[in-house]
Every structure is written in C-alpha cells, then in structure tokens.
PDB file of N, CA and C in Angstrom:
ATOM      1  N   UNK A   1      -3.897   9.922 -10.648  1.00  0.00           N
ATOM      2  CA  UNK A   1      -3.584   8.783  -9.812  1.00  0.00           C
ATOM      3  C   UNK A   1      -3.011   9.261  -8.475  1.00  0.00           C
ATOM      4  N   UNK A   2      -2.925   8.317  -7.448  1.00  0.00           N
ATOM      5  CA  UNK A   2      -3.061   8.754  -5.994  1.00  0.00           C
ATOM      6  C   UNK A   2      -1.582   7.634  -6.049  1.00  0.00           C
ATOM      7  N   UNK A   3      -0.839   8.114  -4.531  1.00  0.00           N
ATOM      8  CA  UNK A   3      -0.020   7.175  -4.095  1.00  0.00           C
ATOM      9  C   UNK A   3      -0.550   6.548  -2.815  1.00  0.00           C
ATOM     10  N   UNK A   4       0.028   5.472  -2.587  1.00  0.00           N
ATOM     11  CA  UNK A   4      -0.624   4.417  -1.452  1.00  0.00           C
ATOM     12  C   UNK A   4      -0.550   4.915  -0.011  1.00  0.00           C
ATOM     13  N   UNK A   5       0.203   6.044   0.219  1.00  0.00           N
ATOM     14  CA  UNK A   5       0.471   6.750   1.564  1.00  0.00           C
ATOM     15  C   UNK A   5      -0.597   7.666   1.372  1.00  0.00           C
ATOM     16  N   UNK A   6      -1.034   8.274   0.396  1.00  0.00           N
ATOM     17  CA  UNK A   6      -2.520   9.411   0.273  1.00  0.00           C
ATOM     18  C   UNK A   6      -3.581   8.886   1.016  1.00  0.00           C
ATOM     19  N   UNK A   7      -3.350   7.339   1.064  1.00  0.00           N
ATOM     20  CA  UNK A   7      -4.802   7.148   1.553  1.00  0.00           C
ATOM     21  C   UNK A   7      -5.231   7.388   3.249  1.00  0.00           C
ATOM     22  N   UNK A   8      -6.346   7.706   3.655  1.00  0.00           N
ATOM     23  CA  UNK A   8      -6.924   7.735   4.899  1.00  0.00           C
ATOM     24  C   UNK A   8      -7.326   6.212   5.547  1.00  0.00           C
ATOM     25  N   UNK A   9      -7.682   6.892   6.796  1.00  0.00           N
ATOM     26  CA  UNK A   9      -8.022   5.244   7.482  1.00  0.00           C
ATOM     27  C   UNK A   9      -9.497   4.964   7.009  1.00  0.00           C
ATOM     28  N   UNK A  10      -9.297   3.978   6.928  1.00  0.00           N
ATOM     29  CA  UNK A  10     -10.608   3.107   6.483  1.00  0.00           C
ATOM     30  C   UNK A  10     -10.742   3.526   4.488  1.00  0.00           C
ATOM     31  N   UNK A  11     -10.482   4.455   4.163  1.00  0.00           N
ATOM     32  CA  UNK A  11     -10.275   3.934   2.502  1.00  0.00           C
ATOM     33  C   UNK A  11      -9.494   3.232   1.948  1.00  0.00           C
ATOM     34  N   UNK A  12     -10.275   2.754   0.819  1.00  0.00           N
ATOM     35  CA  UNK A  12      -9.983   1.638  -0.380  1.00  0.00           C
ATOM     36  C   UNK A  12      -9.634   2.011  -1.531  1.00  0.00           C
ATOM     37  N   UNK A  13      -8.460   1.528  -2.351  1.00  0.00           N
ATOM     38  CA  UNK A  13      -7.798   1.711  -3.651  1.00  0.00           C
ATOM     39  C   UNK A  13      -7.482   0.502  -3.995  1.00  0.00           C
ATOM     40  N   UNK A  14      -7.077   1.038  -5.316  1.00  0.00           N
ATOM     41  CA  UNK A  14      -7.135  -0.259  -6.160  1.00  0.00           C
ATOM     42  C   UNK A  14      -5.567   0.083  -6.629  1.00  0.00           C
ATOM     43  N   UNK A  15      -4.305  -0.761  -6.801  1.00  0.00           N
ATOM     44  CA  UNK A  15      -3.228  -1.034  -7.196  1.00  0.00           C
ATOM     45  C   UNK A  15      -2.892  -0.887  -8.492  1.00  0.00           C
ATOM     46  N   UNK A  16      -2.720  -0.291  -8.604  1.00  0.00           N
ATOM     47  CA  UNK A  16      -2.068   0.625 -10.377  1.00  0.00           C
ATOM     48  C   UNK A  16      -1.117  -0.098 -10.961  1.00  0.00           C
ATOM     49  N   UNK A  17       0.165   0.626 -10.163  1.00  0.00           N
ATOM     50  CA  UNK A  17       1.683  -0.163 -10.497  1.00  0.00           C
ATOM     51  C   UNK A  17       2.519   0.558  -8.988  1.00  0.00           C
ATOM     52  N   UNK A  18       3.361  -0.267  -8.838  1.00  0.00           N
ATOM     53  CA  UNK A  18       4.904  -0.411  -8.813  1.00  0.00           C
ATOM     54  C   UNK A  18       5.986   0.262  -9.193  1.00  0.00           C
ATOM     55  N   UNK A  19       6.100   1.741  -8.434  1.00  0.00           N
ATOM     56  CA  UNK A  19       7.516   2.417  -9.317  1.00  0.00           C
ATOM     57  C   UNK A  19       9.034   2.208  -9.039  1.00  0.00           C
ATOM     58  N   UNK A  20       9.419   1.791  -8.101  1.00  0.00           N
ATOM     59  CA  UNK A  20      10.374   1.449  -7.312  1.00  0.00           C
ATOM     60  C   UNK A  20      10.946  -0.302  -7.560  1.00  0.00           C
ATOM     61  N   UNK A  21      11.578  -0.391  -8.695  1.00  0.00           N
ATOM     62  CA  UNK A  21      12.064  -1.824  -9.277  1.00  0.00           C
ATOM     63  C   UNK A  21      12.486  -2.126  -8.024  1.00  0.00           C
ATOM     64  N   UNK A  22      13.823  -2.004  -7.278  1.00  0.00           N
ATOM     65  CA  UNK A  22      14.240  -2.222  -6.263  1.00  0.00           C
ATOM     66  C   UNK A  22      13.290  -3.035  -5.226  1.00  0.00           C
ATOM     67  N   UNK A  23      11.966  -2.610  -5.024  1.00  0.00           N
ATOM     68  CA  UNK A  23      11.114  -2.895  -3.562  1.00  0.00           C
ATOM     69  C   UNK A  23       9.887  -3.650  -4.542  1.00  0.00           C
ATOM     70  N   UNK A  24      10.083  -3.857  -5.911  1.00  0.00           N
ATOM     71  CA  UNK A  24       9.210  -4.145  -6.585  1.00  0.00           C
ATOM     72  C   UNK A  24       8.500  -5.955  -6.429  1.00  0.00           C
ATOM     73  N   UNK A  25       9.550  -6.199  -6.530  1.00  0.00           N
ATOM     74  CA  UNK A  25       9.392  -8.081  -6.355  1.00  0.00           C
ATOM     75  C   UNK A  25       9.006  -8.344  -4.807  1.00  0.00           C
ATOM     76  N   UNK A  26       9.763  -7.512  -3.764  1.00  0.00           N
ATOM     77  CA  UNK A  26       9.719  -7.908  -2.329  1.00  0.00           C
ATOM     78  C   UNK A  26       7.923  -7.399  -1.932  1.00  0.00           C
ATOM     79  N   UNK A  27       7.171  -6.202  -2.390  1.00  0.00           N
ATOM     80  CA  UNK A  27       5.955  -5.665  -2.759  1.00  0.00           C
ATOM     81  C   UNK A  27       4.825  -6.577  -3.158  1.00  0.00           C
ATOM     82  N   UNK A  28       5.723  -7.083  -4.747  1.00  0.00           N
ATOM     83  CA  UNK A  28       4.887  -8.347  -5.334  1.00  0.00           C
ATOM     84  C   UNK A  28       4.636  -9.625  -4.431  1.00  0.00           C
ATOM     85  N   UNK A  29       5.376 -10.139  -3.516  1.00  0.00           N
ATOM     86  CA  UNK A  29       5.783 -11.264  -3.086  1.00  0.00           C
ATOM     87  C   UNK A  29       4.850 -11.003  -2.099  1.00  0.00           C
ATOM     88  N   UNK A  30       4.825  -9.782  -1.193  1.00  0.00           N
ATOM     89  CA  UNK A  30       3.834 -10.110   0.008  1.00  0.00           C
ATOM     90  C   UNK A  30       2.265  -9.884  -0.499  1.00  0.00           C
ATOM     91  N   UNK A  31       1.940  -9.545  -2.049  1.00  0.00           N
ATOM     92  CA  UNK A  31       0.270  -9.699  -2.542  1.00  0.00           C
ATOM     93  C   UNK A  31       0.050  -8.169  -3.046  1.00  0.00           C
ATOM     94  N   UNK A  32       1.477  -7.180  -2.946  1.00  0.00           N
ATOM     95  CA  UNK A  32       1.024  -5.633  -3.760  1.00  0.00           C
ATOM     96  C   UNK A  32       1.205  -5.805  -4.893  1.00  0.00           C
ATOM     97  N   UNK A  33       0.020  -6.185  -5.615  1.00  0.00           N
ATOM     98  CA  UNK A  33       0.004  -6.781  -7.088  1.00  0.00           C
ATOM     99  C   UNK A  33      -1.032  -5.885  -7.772  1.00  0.00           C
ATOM    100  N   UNK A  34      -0.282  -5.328  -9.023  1.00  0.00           N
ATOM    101  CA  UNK A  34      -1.746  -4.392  -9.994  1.00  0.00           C
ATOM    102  C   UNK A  34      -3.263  -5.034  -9.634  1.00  0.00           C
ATOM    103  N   UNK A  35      -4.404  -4.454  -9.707  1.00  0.00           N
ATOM    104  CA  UNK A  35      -5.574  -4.768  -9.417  1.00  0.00           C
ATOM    105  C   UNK A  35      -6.193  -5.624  -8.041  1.00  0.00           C
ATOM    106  N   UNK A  36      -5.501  -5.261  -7.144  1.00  0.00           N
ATOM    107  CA  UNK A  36      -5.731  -5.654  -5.615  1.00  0.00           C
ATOM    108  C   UNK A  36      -6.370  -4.378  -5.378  1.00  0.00           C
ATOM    109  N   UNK A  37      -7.249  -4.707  -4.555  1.00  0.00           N
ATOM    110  CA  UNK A  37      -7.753  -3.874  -3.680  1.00  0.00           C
ATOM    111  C   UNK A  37      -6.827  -3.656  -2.194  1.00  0.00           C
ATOM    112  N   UNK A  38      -6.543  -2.398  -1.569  1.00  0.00           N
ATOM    113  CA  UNK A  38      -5.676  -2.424  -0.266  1.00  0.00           C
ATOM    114  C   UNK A  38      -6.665  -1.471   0.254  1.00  0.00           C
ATOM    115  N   UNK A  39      -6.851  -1.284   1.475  1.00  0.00           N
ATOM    116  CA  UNK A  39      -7.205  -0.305   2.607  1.00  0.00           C
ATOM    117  C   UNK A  39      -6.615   0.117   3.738  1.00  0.00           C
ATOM    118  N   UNK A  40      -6.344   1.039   3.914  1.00  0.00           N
ATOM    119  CA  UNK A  40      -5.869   2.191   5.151  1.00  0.00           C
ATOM    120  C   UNK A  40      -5.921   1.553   6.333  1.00  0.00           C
ATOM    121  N   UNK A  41      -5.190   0.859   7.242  1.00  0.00           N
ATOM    122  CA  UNK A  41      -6.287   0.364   8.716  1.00  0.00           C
ATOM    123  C   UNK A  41      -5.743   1.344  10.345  1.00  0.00           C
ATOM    124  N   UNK A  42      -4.591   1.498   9.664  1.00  0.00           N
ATOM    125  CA  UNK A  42      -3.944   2.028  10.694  1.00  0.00           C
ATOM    126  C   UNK A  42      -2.271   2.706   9.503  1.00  0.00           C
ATOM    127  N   UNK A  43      -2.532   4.230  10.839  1.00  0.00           N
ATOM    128  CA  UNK A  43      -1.405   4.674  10.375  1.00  0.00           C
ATOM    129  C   UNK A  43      -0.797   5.578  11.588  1.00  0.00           C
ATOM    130  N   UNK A  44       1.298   5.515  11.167  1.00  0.00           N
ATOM    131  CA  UNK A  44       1.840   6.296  12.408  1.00  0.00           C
ATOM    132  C   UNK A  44       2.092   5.495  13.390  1.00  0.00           C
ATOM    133  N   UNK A  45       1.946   4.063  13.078  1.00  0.00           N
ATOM    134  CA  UNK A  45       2.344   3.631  14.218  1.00  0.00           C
ATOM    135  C   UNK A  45       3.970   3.018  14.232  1.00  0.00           C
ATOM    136  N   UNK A  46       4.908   3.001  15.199  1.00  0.00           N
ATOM    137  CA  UNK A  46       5.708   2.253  15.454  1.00  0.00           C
ATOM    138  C   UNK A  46       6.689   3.681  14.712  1.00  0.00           C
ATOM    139  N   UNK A  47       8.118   3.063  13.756  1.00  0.00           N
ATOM    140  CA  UNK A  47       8.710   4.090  13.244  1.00  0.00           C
ATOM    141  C   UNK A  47       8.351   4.358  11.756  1.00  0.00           C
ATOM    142  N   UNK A  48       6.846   5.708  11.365  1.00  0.00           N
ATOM    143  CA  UNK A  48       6.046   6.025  10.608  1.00  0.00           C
ATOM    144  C   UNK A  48       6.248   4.859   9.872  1.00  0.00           C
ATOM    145  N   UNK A  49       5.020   3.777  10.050  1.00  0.00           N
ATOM    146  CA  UNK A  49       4.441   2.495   9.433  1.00  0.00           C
ATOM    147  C   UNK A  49       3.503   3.112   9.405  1.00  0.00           C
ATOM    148  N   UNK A  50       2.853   2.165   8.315  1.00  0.00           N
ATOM    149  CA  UNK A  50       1.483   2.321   7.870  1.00  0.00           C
ATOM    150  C   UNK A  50       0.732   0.753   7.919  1.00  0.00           C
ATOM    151  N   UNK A  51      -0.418   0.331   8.525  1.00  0.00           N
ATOM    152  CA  UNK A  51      -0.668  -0.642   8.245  1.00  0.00           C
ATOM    153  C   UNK A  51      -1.662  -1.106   7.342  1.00  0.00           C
ATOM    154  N   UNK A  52      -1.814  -1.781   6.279  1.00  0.00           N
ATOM    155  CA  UNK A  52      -3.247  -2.202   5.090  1.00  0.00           C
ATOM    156  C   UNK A  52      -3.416  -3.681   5.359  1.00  0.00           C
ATOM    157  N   UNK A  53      -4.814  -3.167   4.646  1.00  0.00           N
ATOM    158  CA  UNK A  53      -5.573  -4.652   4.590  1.00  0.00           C
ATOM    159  C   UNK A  53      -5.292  -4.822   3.044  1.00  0.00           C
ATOM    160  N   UNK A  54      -4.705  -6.300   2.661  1.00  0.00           N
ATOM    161  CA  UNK A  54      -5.042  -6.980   1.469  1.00  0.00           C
ATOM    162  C   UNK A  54      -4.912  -8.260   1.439  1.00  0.00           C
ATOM    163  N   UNK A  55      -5.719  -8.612   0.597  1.00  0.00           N
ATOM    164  CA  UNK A  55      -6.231  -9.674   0.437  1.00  0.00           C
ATOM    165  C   UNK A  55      -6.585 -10.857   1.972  1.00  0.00           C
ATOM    166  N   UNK A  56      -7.044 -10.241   2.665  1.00  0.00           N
ATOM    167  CA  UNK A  56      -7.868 -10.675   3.893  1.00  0.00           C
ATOM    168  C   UNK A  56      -6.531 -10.363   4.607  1.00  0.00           C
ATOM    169  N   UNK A  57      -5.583 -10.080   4.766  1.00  0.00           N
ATOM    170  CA  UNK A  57      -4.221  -9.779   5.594  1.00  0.00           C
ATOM    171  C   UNK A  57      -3.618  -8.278   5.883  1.00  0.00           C
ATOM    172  N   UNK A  58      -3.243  -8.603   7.104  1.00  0.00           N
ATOM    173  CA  UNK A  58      -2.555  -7.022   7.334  1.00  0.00           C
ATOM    174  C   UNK A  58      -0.774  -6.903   7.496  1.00  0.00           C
ATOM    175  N   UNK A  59      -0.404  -5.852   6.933  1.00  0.00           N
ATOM    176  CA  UNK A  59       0.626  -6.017   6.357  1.00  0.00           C
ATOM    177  C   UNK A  59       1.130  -4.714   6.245  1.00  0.00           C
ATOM    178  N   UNK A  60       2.583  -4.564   6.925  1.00  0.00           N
ATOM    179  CA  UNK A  60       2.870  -2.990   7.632  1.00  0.00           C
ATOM    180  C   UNK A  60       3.606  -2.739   6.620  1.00  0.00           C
ATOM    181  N   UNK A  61       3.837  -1.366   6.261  1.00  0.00           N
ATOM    182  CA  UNK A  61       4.664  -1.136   5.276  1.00  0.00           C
ATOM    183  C   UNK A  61       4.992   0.069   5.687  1.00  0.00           C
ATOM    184  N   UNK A  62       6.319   0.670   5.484  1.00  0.00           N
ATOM    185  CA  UNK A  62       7.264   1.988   6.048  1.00  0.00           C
ATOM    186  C   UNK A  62       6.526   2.797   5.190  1.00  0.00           C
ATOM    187  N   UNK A  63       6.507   3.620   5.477  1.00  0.00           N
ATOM    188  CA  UNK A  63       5.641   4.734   4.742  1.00  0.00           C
ATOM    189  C   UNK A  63       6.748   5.078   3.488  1.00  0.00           C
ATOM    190  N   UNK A  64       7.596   5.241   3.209  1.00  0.00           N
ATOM    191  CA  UNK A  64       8.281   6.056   2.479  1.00  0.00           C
ATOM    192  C   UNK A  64       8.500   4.704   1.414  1.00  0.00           C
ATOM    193  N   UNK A  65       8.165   3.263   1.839  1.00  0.00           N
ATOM    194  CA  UNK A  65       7.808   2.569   0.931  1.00  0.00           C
ATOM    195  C   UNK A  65       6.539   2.558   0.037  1.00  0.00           C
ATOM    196  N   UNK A  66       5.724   2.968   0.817  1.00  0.00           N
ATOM    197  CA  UNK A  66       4.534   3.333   0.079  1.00  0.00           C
ATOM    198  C   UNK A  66       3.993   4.369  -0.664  1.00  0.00           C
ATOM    199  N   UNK A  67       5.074   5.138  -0.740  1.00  0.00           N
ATOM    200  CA  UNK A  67       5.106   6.597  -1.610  1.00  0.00           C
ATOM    201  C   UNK A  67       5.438   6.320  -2.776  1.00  0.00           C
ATOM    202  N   UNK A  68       5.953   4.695  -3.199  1.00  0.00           N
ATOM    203  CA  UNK A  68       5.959   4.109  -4.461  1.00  0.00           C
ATOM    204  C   UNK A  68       4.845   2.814  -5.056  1.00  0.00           C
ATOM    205  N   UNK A  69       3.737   3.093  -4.976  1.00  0.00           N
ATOM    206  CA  UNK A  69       2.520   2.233  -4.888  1.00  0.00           C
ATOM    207  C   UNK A  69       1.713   3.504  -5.341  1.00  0.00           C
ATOM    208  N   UNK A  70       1.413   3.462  -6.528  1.00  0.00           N
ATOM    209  CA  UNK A  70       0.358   3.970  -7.577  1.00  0.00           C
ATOM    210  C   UNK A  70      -0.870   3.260  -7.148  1.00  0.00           C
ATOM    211  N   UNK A  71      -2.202   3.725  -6.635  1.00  0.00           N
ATOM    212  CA  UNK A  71      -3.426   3.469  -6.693  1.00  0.00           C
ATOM    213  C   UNK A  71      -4.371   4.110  -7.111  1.00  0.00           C
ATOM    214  N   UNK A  72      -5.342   3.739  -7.600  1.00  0.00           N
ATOM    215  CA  UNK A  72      -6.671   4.578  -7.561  1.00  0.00           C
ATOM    216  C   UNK A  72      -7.664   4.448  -6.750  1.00  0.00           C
ATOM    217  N   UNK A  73      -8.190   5.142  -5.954  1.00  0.00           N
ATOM    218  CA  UNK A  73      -9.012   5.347  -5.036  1.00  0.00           C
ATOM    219  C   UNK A  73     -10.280   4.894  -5.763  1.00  0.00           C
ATOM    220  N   UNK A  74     -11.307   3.851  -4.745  1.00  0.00           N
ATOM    221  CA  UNK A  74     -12.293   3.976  -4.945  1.00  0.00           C
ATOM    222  C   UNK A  74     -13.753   4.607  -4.617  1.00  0.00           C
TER     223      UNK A  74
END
C-alpha cells in the first residue's frame, strides 16, 4: 500500500483507510472516505500543500496530513 503524498500529478488511487484518529473525522467530513477515488492535481504549492481531486472537488491538504491516507494506486 502507498500513502496519499506518494502520489504524482495527474495519478489516481483509491482510499484504503485513515491512520491518524485525530484528522480522521475532519478527512471524513470533507469526502476522504475508504473507496473514493482521489488524484494528484497540483503539488508544493503555498506552505507544502498538496492539492486533489475528489469526488468532482478540489481540496488542499498539508502534506504531512496526507502522509496519513493509505491508498492504492490505480
């Protein structure tokens, strides 16, 4: 399994789990939910953000938040 910061721009993964209880519900709440698809759209921008596409929306996430987002690459 891959973490959600592994990914490159323009690849697609699929949402595993959630390791980080703490950021877990606030994650869930904006659509980082097991079996979503997310994609890479932009990264590095602003102070190291990362930005993804899910579920038709883009949605920045601190990178070091996303080092807790289990995916599998498709």
């Amino acid at each position: 399994m891959n973490k959600l910061n592994d990914l490159k721009i323009n690849e697609e993964a699929t949402i595993v789990s959630l390791e980080n209880n703490n950021l877990k519900r606030r994650l869930m709440d904006i659509g980082f939910v097991k079996n979503t698809k997310v994609k890479l759209i932009l990264k590095n921008f602003g102070d190291s953000m990362r930005a993804y596409q899910i579920k038709n929306t883009v949605i920045a996430l601190r990178t070091s938040d996303s080092k807790n987002i289990i995916v599998k690459k498709s």
